[in-house]
C-alpha atoms as a PDB file:
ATOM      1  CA  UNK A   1      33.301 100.783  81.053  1.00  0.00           C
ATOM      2  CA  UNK A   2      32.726 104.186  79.570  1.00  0.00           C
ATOM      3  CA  UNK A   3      33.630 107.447  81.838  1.00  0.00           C
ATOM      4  CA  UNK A   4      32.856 110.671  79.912  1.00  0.00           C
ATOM      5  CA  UNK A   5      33.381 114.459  81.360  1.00  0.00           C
ATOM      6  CA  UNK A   6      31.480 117.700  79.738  1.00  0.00           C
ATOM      7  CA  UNK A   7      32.177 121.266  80.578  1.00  0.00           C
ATOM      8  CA  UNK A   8      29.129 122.824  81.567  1.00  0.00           C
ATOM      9  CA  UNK A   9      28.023 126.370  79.653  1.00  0.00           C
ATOM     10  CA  UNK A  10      30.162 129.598  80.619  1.00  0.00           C
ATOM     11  CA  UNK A  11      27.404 130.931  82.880  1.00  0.00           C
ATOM     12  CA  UNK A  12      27.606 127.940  85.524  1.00  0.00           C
ATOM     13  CA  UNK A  13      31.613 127.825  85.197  1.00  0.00           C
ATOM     14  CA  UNK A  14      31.682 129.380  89.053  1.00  0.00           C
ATOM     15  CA  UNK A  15      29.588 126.757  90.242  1.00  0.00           C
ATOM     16  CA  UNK A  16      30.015 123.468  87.954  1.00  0.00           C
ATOM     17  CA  UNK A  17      33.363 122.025  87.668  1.00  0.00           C
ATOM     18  CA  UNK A  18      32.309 119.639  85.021  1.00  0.00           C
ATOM     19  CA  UNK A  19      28.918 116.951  84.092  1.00  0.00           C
ATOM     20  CA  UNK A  20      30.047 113.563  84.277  1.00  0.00           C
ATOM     21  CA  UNK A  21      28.543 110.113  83.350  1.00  0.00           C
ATOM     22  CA  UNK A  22      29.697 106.810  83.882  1.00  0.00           C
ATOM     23  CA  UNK A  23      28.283 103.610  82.240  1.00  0.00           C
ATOM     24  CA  UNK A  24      29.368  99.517  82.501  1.00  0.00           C
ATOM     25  CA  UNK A  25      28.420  96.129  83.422  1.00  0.00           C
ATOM     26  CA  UNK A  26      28.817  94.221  86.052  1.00  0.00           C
ATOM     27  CA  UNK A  27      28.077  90.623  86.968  1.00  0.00           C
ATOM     28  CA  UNK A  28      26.595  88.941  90.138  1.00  0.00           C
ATOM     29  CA  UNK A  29      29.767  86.743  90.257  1.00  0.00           C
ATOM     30  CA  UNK A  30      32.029  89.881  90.129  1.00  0.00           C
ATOM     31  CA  UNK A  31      30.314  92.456  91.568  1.00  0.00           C
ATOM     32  CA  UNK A  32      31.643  96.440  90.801  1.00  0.00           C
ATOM     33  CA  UNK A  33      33.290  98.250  94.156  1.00  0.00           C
ATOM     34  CA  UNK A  34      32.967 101.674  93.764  1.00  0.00           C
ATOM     35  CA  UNK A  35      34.928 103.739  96.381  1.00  0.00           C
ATOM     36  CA  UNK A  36      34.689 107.795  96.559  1.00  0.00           C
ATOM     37  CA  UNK A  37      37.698 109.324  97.988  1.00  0.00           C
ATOM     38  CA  UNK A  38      37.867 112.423 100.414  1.00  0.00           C
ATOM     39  CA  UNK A  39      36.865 115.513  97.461  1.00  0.00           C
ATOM     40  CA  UNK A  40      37.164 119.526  98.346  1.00  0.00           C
ATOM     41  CA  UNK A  41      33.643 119.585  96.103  1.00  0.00           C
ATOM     42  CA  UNK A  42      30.475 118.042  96.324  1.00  0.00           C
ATOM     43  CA  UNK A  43      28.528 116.210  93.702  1.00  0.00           C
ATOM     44  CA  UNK A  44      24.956 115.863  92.710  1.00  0.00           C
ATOM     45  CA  UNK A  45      24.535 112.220  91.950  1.00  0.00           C
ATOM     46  CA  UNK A  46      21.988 110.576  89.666  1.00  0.00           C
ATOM     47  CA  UNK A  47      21.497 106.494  89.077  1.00  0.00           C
ATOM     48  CA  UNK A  48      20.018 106.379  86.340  1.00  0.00           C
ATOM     49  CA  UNK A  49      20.484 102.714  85.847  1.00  0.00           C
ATOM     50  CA  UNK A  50      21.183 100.068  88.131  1.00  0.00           C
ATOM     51  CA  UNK A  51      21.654 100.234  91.838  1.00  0.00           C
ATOM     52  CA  UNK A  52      23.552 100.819  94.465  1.00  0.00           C
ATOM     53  CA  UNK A  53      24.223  99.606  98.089  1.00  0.00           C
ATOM     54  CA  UNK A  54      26.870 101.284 100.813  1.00  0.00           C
ATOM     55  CA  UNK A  55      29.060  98.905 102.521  1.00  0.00           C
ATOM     56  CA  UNK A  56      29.139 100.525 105.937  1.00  0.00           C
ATOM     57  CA  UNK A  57      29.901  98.648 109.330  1.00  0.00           C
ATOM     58  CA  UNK A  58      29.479  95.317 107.903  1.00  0.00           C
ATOM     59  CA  UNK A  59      25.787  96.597 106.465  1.00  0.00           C
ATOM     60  CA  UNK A  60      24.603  96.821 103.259  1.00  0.00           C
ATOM     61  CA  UNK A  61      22.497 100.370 103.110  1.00  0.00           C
ATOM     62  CA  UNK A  62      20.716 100.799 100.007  1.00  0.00           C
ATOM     63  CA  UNK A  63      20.969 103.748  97.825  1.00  0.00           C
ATOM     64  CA  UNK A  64      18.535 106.224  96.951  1.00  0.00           C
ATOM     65  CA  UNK A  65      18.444 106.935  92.935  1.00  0.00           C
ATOM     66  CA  UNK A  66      19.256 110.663  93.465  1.00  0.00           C
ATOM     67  CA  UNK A  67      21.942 112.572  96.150  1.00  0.00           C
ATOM     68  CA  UNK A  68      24.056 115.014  96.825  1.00  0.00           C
ATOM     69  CA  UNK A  69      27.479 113.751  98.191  1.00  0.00           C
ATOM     70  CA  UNK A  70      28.922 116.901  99.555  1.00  0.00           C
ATOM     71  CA  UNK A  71      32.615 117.694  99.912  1.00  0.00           C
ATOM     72  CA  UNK A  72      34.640 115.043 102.394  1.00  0.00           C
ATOM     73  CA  UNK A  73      37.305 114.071 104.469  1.00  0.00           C
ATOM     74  CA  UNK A  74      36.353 110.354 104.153  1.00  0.00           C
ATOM     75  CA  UNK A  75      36.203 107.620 102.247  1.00  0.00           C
ATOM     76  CA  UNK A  76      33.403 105.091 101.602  1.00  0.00           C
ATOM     77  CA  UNK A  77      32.422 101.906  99.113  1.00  0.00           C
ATOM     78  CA  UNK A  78      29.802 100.886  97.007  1.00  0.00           C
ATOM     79  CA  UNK A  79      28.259  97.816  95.490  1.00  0.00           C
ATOM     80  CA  UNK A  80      26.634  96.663  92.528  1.00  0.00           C
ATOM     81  CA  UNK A  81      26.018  93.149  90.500  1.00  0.00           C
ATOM     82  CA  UNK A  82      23.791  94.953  87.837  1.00  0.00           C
ATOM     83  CA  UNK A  83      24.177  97.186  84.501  1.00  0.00           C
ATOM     84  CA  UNK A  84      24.780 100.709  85.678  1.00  0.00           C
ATOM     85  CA  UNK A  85      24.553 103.884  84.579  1.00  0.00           C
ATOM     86  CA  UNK A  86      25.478 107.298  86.776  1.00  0.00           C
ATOM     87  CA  UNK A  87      25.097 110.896  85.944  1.00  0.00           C
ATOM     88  CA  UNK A  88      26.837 114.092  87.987  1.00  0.00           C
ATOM     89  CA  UNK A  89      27.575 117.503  88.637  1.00  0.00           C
ATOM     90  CA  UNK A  90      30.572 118.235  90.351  1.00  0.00           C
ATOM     91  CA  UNK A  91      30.055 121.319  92.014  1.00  0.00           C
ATOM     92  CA  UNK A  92      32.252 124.130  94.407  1.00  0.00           C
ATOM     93  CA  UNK A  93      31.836 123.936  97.748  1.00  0.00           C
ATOM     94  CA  UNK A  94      30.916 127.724  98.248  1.00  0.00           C
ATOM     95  CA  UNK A  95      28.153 126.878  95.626  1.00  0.00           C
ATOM     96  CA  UNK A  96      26.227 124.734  98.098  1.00  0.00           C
ATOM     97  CA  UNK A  97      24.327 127.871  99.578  1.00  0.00           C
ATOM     98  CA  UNK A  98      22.703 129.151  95.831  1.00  0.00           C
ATOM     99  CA  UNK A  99      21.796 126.399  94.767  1.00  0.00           C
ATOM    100  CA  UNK A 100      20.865 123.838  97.172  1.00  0.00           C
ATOM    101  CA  UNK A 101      19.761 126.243 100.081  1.00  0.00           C
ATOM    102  CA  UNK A 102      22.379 125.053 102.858  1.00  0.00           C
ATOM    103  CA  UNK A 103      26.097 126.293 103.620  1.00  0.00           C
ATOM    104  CA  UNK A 104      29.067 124.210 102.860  1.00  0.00           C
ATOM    105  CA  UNK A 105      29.346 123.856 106.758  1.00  0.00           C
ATOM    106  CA  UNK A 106      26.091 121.813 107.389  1.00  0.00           C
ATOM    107  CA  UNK A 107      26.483 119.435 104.304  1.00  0.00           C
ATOM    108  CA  UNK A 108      30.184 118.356 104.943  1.00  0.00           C
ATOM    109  CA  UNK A 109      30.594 114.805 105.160  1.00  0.00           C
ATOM    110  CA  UNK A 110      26.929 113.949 104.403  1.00  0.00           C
ATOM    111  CA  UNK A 111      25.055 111.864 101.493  1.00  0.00           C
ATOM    112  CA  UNK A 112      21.391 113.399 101.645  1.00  0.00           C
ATOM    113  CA  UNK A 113      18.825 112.364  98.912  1.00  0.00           C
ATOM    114  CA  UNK A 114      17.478 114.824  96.810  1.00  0.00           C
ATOM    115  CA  UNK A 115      14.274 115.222  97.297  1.00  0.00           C
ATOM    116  CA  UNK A 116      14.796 115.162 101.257  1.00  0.00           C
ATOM    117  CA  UNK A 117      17.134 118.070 100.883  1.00  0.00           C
ATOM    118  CA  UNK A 118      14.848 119.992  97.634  1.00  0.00           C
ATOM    119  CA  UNK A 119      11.309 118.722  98.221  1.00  0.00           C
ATOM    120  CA  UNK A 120       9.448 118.228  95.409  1.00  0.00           C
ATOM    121  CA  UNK A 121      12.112 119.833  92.958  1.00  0.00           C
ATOM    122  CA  UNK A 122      14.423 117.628  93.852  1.00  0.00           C
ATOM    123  CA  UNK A 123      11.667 114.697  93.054  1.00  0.00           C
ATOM    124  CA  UNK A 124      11.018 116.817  89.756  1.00  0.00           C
ATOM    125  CA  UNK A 125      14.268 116.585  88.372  1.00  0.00           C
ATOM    126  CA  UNK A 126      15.086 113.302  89.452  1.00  0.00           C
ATOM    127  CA  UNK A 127      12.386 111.864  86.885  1.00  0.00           C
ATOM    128  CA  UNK A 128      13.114 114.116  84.504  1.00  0.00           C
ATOM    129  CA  UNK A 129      17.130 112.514  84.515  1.00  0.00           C
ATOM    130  CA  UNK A 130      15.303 108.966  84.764  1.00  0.00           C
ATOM    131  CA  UNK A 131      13.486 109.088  81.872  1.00  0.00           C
ATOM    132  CA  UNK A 132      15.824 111.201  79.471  1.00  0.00           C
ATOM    133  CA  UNK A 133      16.746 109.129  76.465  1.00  0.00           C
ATOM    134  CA  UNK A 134      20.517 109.888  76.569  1.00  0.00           C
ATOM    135  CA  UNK A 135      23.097 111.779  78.392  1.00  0.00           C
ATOM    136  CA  UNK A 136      23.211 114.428  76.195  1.00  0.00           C
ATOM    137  CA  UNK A 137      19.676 115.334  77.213  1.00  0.00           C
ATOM    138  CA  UNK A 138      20.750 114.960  81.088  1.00  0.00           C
ATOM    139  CA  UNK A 139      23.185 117.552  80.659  1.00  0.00           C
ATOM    140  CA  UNK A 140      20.547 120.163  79.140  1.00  0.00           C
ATOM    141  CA  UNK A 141      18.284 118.945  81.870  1.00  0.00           C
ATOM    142  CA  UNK A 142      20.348 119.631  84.506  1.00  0.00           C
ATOM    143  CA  UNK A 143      21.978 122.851  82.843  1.00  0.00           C
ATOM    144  CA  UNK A 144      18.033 124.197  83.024  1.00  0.00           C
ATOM    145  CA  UNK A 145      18.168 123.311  86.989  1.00  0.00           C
ATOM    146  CA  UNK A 146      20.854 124.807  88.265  1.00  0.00           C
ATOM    147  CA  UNK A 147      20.569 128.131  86.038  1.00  0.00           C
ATOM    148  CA  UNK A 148      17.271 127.787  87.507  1.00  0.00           C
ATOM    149  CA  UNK A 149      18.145 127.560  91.130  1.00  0.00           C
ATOM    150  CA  UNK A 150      21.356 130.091  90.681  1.00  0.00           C
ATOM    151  CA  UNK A 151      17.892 132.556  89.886  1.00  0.00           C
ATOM    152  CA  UNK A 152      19.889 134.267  87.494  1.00  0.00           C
ATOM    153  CA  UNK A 153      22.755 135.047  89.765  1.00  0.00           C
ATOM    154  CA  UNK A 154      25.635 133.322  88.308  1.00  0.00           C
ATOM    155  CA  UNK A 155      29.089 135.200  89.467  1.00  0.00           C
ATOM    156  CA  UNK A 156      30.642 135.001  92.286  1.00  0.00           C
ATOM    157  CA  UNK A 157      30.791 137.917  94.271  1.00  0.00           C
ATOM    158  CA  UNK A 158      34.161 139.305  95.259  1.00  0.00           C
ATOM    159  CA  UNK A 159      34.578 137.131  98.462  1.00  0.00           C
ATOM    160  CA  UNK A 160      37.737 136.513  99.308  1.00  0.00           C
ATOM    161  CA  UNK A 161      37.368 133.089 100.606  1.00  0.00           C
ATOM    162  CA  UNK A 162      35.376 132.053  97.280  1.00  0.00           C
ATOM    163  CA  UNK A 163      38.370 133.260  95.351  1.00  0.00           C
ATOM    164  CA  UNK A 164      40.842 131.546  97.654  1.00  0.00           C
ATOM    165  CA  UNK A 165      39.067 127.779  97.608  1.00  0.00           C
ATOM    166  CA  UNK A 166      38.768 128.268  93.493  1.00  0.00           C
ATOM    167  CA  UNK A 167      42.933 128.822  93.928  1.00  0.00           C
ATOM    168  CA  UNK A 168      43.322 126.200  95.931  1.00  0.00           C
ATOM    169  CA  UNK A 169      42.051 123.666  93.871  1.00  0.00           C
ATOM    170  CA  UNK A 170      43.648 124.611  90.954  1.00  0.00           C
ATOM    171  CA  UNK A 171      46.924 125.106  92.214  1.00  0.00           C
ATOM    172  CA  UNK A 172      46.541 121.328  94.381  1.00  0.00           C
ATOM    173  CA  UNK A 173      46.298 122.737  97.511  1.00  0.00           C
ATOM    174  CA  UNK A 174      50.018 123.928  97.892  1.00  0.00           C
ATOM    175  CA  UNK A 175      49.987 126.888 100.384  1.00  0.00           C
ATOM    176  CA  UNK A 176      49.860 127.699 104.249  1.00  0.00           C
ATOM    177  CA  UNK A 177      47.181 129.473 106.059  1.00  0.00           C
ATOM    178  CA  UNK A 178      49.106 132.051 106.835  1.00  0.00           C
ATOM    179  CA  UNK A 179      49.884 132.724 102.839  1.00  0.00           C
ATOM    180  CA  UNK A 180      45.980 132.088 102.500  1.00  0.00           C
ATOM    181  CA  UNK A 181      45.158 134.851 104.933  1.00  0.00           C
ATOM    182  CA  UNK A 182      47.400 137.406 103.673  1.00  0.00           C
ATOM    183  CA  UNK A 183      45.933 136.978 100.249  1.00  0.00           C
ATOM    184  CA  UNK A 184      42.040 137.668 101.049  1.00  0.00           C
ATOM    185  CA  UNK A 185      43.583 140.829 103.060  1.00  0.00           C
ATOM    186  CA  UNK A 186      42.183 138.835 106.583  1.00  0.00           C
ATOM    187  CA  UNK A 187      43.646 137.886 110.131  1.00  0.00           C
ATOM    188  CA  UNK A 188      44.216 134.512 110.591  1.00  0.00           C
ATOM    189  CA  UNK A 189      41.354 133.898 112.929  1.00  0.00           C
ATOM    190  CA  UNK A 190      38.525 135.787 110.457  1.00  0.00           C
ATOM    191  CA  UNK A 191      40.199 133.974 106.875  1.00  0.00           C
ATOM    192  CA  UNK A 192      39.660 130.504 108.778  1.00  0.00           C
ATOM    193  CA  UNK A 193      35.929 131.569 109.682  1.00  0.00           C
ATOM    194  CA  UNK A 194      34.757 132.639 106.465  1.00  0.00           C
ATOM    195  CA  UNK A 195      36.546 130.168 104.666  1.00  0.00           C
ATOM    196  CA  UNK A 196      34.908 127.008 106.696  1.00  0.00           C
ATOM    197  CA  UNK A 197      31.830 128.971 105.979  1.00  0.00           C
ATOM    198  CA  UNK A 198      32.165 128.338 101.841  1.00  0.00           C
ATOM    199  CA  UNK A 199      34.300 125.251 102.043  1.00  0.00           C
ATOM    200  CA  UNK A 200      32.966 123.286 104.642  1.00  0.00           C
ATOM    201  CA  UNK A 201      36.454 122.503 106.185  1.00  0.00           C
ATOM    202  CA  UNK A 202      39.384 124.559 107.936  1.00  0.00           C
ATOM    203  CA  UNK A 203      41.841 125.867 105.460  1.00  0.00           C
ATOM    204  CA  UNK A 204      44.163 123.292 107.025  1.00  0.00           C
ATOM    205  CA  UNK A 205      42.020 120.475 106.457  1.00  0.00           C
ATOM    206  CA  UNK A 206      40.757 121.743 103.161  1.00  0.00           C
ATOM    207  CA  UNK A 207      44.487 122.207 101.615  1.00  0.00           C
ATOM    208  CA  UNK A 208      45.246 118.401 102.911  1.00  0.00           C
ATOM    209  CA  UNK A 209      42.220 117.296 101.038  1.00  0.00           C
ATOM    210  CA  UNK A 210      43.012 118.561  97.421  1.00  0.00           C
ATOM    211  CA  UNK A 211      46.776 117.865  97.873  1.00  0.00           C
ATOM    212  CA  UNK A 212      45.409 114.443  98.504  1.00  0.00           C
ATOM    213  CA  UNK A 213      43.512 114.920  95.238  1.00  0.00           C
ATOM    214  CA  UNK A 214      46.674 116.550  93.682  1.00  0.00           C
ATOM    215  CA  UNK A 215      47.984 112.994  93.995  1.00  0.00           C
ATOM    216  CA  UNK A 216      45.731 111.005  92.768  1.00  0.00           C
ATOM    217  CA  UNK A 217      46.259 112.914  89.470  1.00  0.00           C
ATOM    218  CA  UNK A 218      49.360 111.210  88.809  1.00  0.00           C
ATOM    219  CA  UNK A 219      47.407 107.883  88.614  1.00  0.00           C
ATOM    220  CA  UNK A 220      48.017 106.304  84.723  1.00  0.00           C
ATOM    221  CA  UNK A 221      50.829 108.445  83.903  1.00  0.00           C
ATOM    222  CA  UNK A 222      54.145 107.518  83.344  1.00  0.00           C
ATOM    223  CA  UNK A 223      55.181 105.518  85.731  1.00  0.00           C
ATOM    224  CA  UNK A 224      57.085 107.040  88.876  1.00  0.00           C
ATOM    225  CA  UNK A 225      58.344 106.394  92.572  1.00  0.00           C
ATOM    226  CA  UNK A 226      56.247 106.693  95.329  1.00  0.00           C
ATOM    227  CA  UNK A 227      58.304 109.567  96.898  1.00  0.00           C
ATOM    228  CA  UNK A 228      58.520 111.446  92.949  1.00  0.00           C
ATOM    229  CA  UNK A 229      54.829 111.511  92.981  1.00  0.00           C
ATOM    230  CA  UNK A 230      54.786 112.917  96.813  1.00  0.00           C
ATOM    231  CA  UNK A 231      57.034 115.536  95.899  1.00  0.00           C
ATOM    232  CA  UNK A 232      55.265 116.275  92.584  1.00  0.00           C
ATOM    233  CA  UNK A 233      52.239 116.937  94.958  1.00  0.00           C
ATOM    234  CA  UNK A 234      53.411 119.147  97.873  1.00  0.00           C
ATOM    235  CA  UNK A 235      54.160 116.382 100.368  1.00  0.00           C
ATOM    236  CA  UNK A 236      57.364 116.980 102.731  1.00  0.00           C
ATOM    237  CA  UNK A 237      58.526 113.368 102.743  1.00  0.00           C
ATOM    238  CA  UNK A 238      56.959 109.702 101.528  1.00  0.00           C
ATOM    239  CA  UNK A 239      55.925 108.842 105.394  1.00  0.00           C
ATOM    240  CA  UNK A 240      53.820 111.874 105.422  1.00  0.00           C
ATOM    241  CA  UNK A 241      52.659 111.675 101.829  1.00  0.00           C
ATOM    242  CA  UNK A 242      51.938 107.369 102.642  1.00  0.00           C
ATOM    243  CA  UNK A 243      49.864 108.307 106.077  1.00  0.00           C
ATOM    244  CA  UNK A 244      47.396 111.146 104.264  1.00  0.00           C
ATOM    245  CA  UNK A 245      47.197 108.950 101.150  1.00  0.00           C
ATOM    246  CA  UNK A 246      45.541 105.842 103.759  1.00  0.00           C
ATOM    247  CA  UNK A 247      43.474 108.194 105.691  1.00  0.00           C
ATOM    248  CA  UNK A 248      41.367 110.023 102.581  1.00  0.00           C
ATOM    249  CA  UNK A 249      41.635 106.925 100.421  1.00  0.00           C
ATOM    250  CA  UNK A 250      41.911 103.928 102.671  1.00  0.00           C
ATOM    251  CA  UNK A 251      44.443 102.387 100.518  1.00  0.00           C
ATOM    252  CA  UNK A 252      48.378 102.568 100.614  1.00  0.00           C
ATOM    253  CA  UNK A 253      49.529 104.679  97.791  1.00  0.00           C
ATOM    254  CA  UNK A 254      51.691 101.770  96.432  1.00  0.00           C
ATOM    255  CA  UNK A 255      48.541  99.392  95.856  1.00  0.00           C
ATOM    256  CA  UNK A 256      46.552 102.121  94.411  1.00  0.00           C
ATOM    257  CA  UNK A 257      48.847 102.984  91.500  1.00  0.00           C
ATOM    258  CA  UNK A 258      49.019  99.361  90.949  1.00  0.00           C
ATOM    259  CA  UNK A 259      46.265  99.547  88.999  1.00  0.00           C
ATOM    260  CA  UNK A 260      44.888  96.613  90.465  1.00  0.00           C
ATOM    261  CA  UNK A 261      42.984  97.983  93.344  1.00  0.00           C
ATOM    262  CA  UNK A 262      38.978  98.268  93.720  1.00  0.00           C
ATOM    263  CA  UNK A 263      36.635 101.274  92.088  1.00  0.00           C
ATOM    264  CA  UNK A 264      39.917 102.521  89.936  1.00  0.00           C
ATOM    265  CA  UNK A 265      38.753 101.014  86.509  1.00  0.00           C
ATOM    266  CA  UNK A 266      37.075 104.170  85.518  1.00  0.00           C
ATOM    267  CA  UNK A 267      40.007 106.295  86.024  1.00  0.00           C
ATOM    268  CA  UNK A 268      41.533 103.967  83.339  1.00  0.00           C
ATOM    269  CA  UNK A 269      38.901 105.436  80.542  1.00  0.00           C
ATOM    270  CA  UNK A 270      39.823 108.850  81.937  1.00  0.00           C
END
């Protein structure tokens, strides 16, 4: 299995986290589980090789070959038995509006294919990612669409609850509305409207979520206790830290550090 990130060029570091590809093998008598955890940003999803099905409700709901998995409190699986290959964009919330023409707010929790959501330039770039020879050539592909769709526009403006999400994530999520509000200079009641607007979440909900994430960070490091790693990530105790970890992730903290539980091997090449 081969899991590869890529920083995209300076002028789409407000809206692109990082590209992202991820390539293996599997076999019809040990099929690949892929599960996505609940994620503060949304991703832009192209299978490039190889298919995928949902496991939902006891169905199997086939997947389309390009999406955009927006941010999410929830947690979901994924099936293969072929040779895949996956290429993505893992994008800010608040970017949601430029480039893909919808708030954070109506895409939360949602898997929408791309040319539903972008019409024919979603069908457009989804060939062009198809039939590149290489992943080097998706990233300049996809580099060329978002500049495109950011139509030259590629700072943030000074919005306070742009600036605050950005700080949340990269300081995992540790901080209390309250502290939020005071720092974009906002009541209470107007920080946790404008933020939902650009996040998709409440503040609340939205500082749970990349604690949660926080977390998951200390997979494959040196080894440590259950209530180390809670502490290391904001949590108040191990109960509270063990009850968030099952609800984003659906799995007890204890078997996912194991190692051994399904849709981690990639995190192994990280």
């Amino acid at each position: 299995m081969i899991y590869q990130k890529h920083l995209p060029p300076p002028h789409l570091q407000d809206y692109v986290r990082f590209f992202w590809f991820l390539e293996s093998s599997a076999k019809t008598q040990i099929p690949y589980v892929y599960r996505s955890m609940a994620d503060g940003c949304l991703e832009l999803v192209f299978h490039y090789k190889g298919h995928f099905t949902e496991i939902t409700n006891g169905l199997n709901i086939a997947q389309v070959d390009s999406l955009i998995h927006a941010q999410s409190d929830q947690f979901r699986r994924f099936i293969t038995d072929e040779h895949f290959g996956i290429f993505g964009a893992y994008i800010y919330p608040y970017a949601a509006q430029r480039l893909f023409g919808h708030p954070a707010t109506v895409l939360s929790n949602h898997m929408l294919g791309l040319s539903d959501l972008l019409g024919q330039a979603g069908s457009m770039v989804e060939e062009q990612m198809m039939l590149a020879s290489d992943n080097k050539e998706r990233v300049e592909i996809l580099t060329q669409f978002l500049t495109a769709r950011a139509r030259g526009d590629f700072k943030i403006k000074n919005i306070p609850a742009v600036n605050v999400i950005k700080s949340i994530i990269h300081e995992r999520g540790i901080a209390t509305v309250k502290e939020l509000a005071d720092q974009s200079y906002l009541s209470v009641r107007q920080f946790e409207r404008k933020f939902k607007q650009f996040s998709g979440f409440s503040p609340k909900l939205y500082t749970r979520i990349i604690r949660f994430q926080a977390a998951m960070d200390a997979y494959g490091k040196p080894k440590r206790s259950l209530t180390e790693i809670a502490y290391e990530a904001g949590y108040y105790d191990q109960s509270h830290f063990i009850h968030e970890f099952k609800r984003f992730s659906g799995y007890h903290p204890k078997a996912f550090f194991s190692g051994r539980a399904e849709g981690t091997e990639y995190r192994d090449e990280a």
